[in-house]
N, C-alpha and C. Protein backbone atom coordinates (compact mmCIF):
# COMPACT_ATOMS: atom_id res chain seq x y z
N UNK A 1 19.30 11.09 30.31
CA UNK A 1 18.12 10.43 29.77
C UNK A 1 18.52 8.99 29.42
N UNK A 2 17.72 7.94 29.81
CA UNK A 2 18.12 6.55 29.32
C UNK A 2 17.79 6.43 27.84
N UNK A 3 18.25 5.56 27.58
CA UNK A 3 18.12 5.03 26.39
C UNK A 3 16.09 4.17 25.86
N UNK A 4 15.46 3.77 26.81
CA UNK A 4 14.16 3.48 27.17
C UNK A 4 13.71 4.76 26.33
N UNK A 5 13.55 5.87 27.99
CA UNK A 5 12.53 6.99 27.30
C UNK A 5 13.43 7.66 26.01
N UNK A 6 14.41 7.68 25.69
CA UNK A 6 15.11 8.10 24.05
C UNK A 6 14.10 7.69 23.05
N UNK A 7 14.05 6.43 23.22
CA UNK A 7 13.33 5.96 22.17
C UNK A 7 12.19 5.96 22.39
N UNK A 8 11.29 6.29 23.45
CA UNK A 8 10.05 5.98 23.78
C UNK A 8 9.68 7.18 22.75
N UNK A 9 10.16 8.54 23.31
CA UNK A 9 9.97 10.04 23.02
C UNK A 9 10.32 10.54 21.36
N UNK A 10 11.34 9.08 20.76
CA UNK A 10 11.49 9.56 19.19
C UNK A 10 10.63 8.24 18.32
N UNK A 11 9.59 7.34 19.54
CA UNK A 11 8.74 7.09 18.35
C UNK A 11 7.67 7.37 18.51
N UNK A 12 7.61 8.51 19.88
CA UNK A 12 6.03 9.01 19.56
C UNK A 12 6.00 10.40 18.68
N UNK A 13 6.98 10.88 18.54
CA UNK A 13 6.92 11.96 17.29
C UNK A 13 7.64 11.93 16.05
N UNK A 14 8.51 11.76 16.32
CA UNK A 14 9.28 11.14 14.80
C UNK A 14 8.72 10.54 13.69
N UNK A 15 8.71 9.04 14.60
CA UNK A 15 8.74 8.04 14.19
C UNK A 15 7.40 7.50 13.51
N UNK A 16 6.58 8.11 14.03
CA UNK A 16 4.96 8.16 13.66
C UNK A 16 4.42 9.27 12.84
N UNK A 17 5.27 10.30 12.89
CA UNK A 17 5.64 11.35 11.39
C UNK A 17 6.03 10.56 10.29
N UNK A 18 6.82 9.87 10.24
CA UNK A 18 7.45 9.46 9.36
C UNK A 18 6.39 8.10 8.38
N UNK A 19 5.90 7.30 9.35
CA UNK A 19 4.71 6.46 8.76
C UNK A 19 3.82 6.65 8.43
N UNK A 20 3.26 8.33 9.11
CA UNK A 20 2.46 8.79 8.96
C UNK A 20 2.59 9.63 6.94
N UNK A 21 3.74 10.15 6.45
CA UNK A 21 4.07 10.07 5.48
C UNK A 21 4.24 9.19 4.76
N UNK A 22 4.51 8.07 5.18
CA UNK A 22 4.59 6.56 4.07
C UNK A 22 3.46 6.36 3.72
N UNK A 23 2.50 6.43 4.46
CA UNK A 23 0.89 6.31 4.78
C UNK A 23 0.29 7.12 3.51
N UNK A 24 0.29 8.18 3.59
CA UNK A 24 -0.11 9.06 2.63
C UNK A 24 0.46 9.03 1.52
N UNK A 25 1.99 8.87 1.14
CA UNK A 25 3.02 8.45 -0.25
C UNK A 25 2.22 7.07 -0.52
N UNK A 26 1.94 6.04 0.17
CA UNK A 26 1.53 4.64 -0.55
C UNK A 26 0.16 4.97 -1.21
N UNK A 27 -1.25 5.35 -0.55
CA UNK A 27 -2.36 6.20 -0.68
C UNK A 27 -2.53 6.94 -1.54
N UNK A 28 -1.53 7.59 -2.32
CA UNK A 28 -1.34 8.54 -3.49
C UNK A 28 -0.74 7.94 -4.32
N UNK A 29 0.22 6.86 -3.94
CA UNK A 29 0.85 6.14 -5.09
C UNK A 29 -0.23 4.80 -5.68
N UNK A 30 -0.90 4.30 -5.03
CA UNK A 30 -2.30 3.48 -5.34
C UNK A 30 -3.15 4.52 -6.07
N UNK A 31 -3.88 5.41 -5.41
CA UNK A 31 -5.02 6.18 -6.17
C UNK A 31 -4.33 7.25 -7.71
N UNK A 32 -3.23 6.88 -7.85
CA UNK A 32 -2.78 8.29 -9.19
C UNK A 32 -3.63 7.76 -10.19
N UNK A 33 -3.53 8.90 -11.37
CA UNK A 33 -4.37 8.61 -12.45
C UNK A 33 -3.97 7.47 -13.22
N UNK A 34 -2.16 7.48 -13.35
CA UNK A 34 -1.59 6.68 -14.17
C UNK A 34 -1.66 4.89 -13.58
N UNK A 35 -2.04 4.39 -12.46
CA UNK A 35 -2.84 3.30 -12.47
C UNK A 35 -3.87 2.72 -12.98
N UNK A 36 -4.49 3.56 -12.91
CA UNK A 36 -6.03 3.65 -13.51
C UNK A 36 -5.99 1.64 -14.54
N UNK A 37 -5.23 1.87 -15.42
CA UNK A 37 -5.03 0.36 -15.81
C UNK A 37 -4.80 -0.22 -15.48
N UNK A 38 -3.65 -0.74 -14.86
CA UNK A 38 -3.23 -1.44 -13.87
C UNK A 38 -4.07 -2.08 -12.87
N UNK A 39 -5.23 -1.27 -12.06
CA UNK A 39 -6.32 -1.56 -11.15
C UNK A 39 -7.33 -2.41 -12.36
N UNK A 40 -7.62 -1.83 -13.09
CA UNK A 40 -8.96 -2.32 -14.05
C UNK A 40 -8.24 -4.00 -14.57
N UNK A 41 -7.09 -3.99 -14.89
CA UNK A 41 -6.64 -5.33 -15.05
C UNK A 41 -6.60 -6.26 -14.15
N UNK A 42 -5.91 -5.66 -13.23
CA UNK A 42 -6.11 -6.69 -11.61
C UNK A 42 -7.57 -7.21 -11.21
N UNK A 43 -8.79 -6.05 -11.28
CA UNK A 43 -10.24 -6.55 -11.29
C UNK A 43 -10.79 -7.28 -12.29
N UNK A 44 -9.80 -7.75 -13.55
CA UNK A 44 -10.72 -8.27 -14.49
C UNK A 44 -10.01 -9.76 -14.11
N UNK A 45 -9.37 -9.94 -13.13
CA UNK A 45 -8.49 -11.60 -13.36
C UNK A 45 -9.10 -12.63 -13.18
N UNK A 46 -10.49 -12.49 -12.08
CA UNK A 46 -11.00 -13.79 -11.88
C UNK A 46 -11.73 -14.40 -13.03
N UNK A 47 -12.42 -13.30 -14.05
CA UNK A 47 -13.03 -13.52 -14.90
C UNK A 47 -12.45 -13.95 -16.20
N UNK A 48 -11.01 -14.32 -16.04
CA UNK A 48 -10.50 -14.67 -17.04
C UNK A 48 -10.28 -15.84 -17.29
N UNK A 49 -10.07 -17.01 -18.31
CA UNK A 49 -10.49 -18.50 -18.51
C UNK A 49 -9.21 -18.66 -19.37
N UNK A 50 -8.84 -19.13 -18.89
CA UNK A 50 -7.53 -19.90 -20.14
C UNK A 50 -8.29 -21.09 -20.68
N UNK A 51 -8.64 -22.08 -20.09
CA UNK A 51 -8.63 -22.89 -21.35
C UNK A 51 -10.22 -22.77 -21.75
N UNK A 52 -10.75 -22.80 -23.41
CA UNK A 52 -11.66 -22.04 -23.70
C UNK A 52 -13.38 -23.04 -23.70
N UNK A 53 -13.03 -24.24 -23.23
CA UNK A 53 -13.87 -25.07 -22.55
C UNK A 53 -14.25 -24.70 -21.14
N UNK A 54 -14.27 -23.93 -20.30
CA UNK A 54 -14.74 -23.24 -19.32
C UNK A 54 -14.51 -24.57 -18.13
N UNK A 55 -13.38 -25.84 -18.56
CA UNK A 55 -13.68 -26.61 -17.52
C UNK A 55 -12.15 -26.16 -16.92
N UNK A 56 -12.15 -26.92 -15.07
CA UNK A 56 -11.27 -26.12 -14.50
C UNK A 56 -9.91 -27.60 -14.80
């Protein structure tokens, strides 16, 4: 077997298993409960004003 189809054949199953798990670990690591703050802070940033004259 060359080295070509080697790799052709371990990144159409492997290799796409394997992202295919990163995929789902990142997806679960974004949606857990314990973000929950983290997200609500990130959505509140545009609305936030440092200096309290509202000029930019």
């Amino acid at each position: 077997m060359d080295t070509y189809s080697f790799l052709r054949e371990l990144a159409d199953s492997w290799v796409l298993l394997m992202l295919f798990a990163f995929f789902v670990g990142a997806a679960a690591w974004a949606f857990r409960p314990g973000a929950r703050g983290m997200h609500d802070e990130a959505a509140r940033v545009p609305f936030r004003h440092d200096d309290p004259d509202g000029e930019a």
